[in-house]
Protein backbone atom coordinates (compact mmCIF):
# COMPACT_ATOMS: atom_id res chain seq x y z
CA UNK A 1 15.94 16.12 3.49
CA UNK A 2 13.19 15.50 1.37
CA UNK A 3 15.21 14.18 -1.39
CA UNK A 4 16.33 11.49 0.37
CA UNK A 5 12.65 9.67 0.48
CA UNK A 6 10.67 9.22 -2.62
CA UNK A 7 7.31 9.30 -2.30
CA UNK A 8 4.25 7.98 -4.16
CA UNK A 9 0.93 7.88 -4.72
CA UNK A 10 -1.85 6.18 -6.83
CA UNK A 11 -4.48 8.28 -8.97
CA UNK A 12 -7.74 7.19 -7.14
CA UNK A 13 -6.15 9.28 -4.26
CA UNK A 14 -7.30 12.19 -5.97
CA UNK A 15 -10.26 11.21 -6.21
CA UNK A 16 -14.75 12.33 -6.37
CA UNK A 17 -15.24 11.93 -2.79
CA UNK A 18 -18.12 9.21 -2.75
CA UNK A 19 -18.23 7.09 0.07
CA UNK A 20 -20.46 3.89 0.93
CA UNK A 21 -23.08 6.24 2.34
CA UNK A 22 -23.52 8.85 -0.43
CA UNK A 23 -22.52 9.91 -4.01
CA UNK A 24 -19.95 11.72 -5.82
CA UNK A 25 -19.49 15.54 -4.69
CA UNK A 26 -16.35 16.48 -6.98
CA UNK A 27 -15.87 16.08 -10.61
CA UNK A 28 -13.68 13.46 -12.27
CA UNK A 29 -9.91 14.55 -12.92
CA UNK A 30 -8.50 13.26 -16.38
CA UNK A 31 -6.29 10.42 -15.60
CA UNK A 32 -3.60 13.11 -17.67
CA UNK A 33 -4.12 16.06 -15.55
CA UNK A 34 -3.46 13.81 -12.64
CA UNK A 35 -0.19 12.70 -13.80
CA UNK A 36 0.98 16.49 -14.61
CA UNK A 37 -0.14 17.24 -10.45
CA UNK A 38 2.16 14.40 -9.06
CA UNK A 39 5.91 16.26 -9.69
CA UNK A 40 4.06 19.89 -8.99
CA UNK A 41 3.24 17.83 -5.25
CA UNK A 42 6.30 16.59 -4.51
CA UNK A 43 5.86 13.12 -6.27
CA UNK A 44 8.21 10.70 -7.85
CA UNK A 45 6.55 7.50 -8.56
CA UNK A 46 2.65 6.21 -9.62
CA UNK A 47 0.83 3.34 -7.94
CA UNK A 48 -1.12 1.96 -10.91
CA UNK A 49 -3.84 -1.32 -10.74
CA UNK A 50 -3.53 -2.91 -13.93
CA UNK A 51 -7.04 -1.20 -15.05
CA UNK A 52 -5.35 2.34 -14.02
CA UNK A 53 -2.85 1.26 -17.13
CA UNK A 54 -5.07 -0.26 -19.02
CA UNK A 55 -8.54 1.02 -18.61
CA UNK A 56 -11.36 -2.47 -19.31
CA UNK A 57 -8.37 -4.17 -19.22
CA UNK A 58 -10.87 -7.76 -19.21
CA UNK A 59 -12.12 -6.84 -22.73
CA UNK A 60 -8.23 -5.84 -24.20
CA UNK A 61 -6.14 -8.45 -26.32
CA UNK A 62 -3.03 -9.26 -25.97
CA UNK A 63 -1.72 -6.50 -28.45
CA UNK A 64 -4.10 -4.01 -27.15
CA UNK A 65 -2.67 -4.04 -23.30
CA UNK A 66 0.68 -3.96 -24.67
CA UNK A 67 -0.16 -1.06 -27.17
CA UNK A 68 -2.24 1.04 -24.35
CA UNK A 69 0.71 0.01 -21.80
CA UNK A 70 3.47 1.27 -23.56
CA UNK A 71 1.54 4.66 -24.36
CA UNK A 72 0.90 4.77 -20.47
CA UNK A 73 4.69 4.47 -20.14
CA UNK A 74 5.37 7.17 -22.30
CA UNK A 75 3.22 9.29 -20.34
CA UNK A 76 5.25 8.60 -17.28
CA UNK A 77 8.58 9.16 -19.14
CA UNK A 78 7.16 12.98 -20.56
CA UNK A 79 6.41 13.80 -16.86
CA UNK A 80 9.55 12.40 -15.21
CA UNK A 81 7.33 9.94 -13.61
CA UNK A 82 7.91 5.89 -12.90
CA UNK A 83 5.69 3.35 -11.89
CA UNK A 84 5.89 1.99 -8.28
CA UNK A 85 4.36 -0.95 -8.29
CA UNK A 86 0.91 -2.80 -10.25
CA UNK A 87 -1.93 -4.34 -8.35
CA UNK A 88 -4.42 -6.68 -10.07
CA UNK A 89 -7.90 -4.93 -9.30
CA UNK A 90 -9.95 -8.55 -8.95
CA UNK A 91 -12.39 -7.20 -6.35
CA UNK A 92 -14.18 -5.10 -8.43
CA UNK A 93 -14.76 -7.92 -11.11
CA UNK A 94 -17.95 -9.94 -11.12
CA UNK A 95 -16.48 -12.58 -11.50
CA UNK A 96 -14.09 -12.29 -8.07
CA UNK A 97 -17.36 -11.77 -6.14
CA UNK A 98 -16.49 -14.82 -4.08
CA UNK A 99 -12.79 -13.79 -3.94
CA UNK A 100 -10.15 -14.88 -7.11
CA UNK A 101 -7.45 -17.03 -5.77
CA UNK A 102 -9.23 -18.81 -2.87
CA UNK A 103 -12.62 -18.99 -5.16
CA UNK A 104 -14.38 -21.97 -4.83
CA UNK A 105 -15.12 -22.50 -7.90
CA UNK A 106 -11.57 -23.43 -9.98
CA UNK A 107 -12.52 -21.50 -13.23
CA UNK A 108 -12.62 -18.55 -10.90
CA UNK A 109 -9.42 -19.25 -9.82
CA UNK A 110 -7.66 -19.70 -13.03
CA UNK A 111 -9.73 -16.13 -14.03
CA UNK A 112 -7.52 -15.06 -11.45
CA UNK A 113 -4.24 -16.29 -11.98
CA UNK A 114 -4.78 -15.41 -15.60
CA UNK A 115 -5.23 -11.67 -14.87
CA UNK A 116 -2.22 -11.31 -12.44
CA UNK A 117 0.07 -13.05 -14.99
CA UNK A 118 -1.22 -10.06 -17.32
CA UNK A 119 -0.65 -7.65 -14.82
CA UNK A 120 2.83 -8.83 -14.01
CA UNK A 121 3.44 -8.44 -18.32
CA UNK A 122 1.95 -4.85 -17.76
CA UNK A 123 4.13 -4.06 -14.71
CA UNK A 124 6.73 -5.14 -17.48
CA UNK A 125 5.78 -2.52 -19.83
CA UNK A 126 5.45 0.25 -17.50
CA UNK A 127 9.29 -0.65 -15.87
CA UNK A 128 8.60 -1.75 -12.70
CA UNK A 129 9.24 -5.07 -11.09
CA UNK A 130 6.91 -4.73 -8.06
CA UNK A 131 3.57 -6.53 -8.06
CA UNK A 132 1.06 -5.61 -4.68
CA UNK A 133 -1.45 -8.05 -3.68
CA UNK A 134 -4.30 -6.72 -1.85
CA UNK A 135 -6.47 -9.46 -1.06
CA UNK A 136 -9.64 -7.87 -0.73
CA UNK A 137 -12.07 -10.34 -1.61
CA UNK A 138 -9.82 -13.73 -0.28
CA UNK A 139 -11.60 -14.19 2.56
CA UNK A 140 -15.87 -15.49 3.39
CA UNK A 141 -18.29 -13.86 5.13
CA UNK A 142 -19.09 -16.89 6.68
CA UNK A 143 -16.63 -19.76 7.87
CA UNK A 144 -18.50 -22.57 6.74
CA UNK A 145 -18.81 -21.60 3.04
CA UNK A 146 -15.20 -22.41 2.68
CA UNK A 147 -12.14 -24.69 3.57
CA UNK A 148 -9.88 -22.39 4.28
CA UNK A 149 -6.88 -24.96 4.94
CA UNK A 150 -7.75 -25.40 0.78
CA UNK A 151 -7.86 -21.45 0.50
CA UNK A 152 -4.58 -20.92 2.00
CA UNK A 153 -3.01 -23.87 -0.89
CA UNK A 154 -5.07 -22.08 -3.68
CA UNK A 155 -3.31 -18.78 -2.48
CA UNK A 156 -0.22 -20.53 -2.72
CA UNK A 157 -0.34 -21.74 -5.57
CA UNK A 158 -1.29 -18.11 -6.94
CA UNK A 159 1.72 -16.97 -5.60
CA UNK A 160 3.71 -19.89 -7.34
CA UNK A 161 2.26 -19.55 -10.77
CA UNK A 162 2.88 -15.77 -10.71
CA UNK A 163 6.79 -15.84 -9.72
CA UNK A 164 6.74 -18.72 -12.31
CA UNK A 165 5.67 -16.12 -14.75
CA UNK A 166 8.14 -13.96 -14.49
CA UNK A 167 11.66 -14.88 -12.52
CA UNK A 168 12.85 -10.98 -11.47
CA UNK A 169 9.00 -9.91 -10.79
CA UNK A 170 8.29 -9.47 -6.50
CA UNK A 171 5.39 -9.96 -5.08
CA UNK A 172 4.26 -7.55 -2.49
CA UNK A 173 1.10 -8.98 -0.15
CA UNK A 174 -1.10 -6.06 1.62
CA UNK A 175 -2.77 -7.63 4.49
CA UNK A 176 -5.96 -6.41 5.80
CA UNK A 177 -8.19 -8.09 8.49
CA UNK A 178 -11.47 -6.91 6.60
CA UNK A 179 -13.45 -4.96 4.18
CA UNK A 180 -14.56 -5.47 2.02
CA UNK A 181 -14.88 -9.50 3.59
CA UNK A 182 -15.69 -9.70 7.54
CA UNK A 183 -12.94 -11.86 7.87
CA UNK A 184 -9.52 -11.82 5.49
CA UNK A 185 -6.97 -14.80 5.42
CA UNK A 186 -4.16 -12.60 5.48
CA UNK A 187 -4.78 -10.53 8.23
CA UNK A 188 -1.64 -9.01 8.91
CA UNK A 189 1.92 -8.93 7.92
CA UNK A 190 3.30 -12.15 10.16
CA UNK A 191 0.46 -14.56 7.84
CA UNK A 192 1.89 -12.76 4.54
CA UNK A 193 5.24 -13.38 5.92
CA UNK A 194 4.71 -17.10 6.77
CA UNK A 195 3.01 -17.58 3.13
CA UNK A 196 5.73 -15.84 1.56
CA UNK A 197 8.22 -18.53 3.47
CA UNK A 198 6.29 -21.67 1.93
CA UNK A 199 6.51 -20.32 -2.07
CA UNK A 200 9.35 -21.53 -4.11
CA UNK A 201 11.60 -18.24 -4.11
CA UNK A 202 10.83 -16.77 -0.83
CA UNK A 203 13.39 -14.04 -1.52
CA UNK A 204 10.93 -12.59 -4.36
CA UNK A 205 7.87 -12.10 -1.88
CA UNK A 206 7.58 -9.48 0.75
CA UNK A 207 4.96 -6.79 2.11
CA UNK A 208 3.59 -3.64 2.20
CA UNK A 209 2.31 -2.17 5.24
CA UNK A 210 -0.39 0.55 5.80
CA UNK A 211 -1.04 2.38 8.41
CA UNK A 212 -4.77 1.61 8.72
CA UNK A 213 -5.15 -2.02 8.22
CA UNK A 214 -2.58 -2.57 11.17
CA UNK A 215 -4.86 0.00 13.64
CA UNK A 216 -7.89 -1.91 12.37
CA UNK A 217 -6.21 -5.06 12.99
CA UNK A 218 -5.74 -3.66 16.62
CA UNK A 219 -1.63 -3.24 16.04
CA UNK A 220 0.57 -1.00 15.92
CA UNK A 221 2.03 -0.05 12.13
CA UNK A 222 5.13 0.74 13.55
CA UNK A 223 5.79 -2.57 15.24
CA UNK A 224 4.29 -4.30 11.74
CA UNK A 225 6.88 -2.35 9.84
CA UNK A 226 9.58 -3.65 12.19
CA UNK A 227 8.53 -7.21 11.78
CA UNK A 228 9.01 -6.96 7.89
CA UNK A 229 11.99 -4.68 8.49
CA UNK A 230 13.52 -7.36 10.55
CA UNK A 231 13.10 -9.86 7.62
CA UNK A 232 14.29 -7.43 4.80
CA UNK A 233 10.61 -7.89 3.29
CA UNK A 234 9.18 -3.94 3.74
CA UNK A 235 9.18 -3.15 -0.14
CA UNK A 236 6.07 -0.68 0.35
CA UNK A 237 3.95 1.43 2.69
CA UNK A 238 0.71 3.09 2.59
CA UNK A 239 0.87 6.00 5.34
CA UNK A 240 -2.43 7.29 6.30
CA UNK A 241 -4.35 7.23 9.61
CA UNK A 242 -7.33 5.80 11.46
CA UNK A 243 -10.22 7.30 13.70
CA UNK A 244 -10.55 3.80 15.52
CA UNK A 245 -11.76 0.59 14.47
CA UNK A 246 -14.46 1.65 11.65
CA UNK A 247 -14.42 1.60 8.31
CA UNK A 248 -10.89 2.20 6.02
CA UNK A 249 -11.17 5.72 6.27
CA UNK A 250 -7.10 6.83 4.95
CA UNK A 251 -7.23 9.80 6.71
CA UNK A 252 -4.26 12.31 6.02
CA UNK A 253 -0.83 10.79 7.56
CA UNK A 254 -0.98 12.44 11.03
CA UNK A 255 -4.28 13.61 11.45
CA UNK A 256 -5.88 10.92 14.00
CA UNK A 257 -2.40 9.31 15.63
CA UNK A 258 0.68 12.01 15.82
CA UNK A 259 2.48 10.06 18.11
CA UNK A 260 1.73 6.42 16.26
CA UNK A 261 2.98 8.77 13.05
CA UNK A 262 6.16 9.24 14.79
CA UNK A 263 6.84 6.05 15.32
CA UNK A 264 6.50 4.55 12.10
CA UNK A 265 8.82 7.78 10.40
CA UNK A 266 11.26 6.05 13.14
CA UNK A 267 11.60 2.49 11.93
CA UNK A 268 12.02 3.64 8.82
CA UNK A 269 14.90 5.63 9.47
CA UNK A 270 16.08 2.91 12.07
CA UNK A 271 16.07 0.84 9.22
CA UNK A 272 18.03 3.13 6.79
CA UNK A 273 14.42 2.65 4.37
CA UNK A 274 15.46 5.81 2.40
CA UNK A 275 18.93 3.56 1.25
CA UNK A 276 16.51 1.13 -0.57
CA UNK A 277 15.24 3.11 -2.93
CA UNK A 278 11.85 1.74 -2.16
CA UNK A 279 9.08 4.53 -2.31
CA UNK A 280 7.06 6.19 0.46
CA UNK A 281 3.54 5.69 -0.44
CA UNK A 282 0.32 7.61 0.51
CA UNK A 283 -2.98 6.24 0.39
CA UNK A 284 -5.28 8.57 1.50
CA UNK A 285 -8.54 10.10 0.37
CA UNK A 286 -9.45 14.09 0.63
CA UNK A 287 -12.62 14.55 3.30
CA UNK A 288 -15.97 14.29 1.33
CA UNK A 289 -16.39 17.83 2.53
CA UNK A 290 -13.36 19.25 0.46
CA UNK A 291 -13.70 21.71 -2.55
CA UNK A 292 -12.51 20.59 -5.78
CA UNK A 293 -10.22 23.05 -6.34
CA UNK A 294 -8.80 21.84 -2.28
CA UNK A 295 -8.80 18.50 -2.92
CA UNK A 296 -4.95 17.83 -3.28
CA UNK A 297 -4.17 19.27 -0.05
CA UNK A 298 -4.37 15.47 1.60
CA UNK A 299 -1.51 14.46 -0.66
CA UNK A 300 0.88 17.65 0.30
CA UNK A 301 0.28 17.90 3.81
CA UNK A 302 0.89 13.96 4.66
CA UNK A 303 3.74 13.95 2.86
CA UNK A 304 4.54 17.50 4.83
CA UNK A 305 3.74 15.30 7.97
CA UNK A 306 6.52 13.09 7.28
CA UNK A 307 8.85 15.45 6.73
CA UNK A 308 8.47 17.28 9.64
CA UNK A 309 8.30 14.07 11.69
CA UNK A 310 11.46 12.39 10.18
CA UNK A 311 13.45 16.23 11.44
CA UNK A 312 11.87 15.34 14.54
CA UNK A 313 13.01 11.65 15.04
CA UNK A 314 16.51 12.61 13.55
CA UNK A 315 17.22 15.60 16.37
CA UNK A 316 15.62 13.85 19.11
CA UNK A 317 18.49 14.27 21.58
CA UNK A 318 20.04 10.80 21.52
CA UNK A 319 22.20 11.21 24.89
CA UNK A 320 18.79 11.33 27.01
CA UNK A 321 17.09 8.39 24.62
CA UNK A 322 20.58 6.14 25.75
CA UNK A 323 20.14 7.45 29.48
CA UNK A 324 16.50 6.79 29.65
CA UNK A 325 17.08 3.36 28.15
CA UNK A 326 20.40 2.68 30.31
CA UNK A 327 18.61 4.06 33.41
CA UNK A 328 15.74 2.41 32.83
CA UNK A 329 13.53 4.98 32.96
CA UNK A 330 10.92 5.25 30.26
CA UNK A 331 8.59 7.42 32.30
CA UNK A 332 11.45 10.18 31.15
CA UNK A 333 11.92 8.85 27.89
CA UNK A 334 8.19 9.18 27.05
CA UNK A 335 8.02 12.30 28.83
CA UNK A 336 11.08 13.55 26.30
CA UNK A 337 9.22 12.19 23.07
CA UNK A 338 6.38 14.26 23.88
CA UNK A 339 8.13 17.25 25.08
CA UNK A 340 10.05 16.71 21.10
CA UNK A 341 7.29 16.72 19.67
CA UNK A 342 5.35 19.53 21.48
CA UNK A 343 8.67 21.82 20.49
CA UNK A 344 9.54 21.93 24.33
């Protein structure tokens, strides 16, 4: 069972523990010792920012990225690893502090385009053809500081310049409705979808789903999943969970919403997602509270979660799931799910 879905994750997963409310309580991993953990867990494939490949990546030459890339892909190659998928890390530049592709001021935006064109030659180096796009920063705090009928054609063109860079390389947008921004432009996966339909090879940009930007967006990441399922444009997801509408909190897959959990191991299977080849990914962050020496568990028990859940959705009796449906009766059906998933 478990071979049949590969599952990633990226190193700032295991990570000190600080949150926006207090400091660091665990020590700093090597980014080595991390890599040597990922195969021990159960762990094919590494989610890597461009800056996770190629650490001050802003201050590197040309020669230098490719240099510290290819080392980076050696390291993958000694532990049986491969790269998922790169992500340009613009939020946490200075220079992206009034987003990067829907800047207002055009120098910002070609510092953007510049650095996602280096991260797609990066992705190159490393062997993987999968570029994510979390938007964090493309978005205003307040309406009027921006056109955003302009931002939306700056994004665009973003997305145009990068497949222009590189003519196998997909893109992969991550919508979120907030954080770090109170409002994001591409607040869920229908406005990545309709974006991805206006760029000049809509067959080379899709999306990536998590778990807790659809529940903060108030939907269900089951029914998001579908929606790209439905246009063969799921190439990722980011299972975790959500206490509510707060904060990002990637909570271990399972914890908060077992029956939401359920659902989303379903799709996937009801879209035969293992037959891909595309990767399971986990983002989620050990509790602040958790001992060093503990603080791996959040990586081995979602992915635990799944498994469990995906025996569960594949012997759920499928004569009283047709009878319910045929019937209609869904007060049974539900009433079977939970029985299922109870062990009743």
């Amino acid at each position: 069972m478990a071979a049949e879905y590969r599952f990633s994750f990226g190193p700032w997963n295991i990570h000190e523990g600080a949150d926006p409310f207090g400091p660091t309580v665990r020590p700093s991993v090597e980014f080595g010792k991390k890599l040597k953990l990922y195969k021990q867990l159960g762990f094919d494939a590494v989610q890597f920012h461009d800056d996770d490949a190629v650490p001050d990546v802003e201050a590197k030459s040309a020669a230098q990225i490719q240099q510290e890339a290819s080392a980076m892909k050696q390291m993958l190659d000694g532990e049986g690893l491969v790269a998922e998928f790169v992500a340009p890390r613009l939020w946490e530049n200075p220079m992206g502090i009034d987003g990067g592709f829907t800047a207002n001021d055009p120098a910002v935006r070609k510092w953007a385009i510049d650095r996602a064109k280096r991260t797609i030659d990066i992705a190159n180096l490393l062997g993987s053809k999968l570029i994510v796009l979390w938007l964090a920063r493309e978005g205003t705090y307040i309406r009027e500081s921006k056109n955003a009928i302009d931002a939306h054609r700056h994004l665009l063109d973003a997305l145009n310049q990068m497949l222009d860079h590189d003519p196998e390389i997909q893109l992969a947008i991550e919508p979120k409705p907030n954080e770090p921004m109170d409002q994001a432009y591409m607040p869920t996966i229908g406005h990545a979808l309709a974006i991805a339909y206006q760029t000049k090879d809509p067959n080379r940009v899709g999306g990536l789903i998590e778990t807790a930007h659809a529940l903060l967006a108030g939907l269900d990441p089951s029914d998001e999943m579908a929606f790209a399922l439905s246009h063969d444009k799921l190439w990722s997801v980011h299972l975790n969970d959500q206490n509510g509408l707060k904060y990002d909190q990637d909570k271990s897959f399972g914890a908060a919403n077992l029956r939401a959990s359920y659902n989303q191991v379903r799709v996937l299977e009801l879209a035969n997602y293992a037959e891909t080849g595309r990767y399971v990914g986990l983002d989620v962050k050990a509790m602040r509270t958790q001992k060093a020496e503990q603080a791996t568990l959040h990586l081995t028990n979602s992915r635990e979660v799944f498994l469990m859940l995906l025996d569960k959705v594949r012997t759920f009796p499928k004569d009283v799931e047709q009878r319910c449906v045929a019937d209609r009766n869904y007060e049974a059906l539900e009433f079977a799910v939970l029985k299922h998933l109870m062990g009743r």
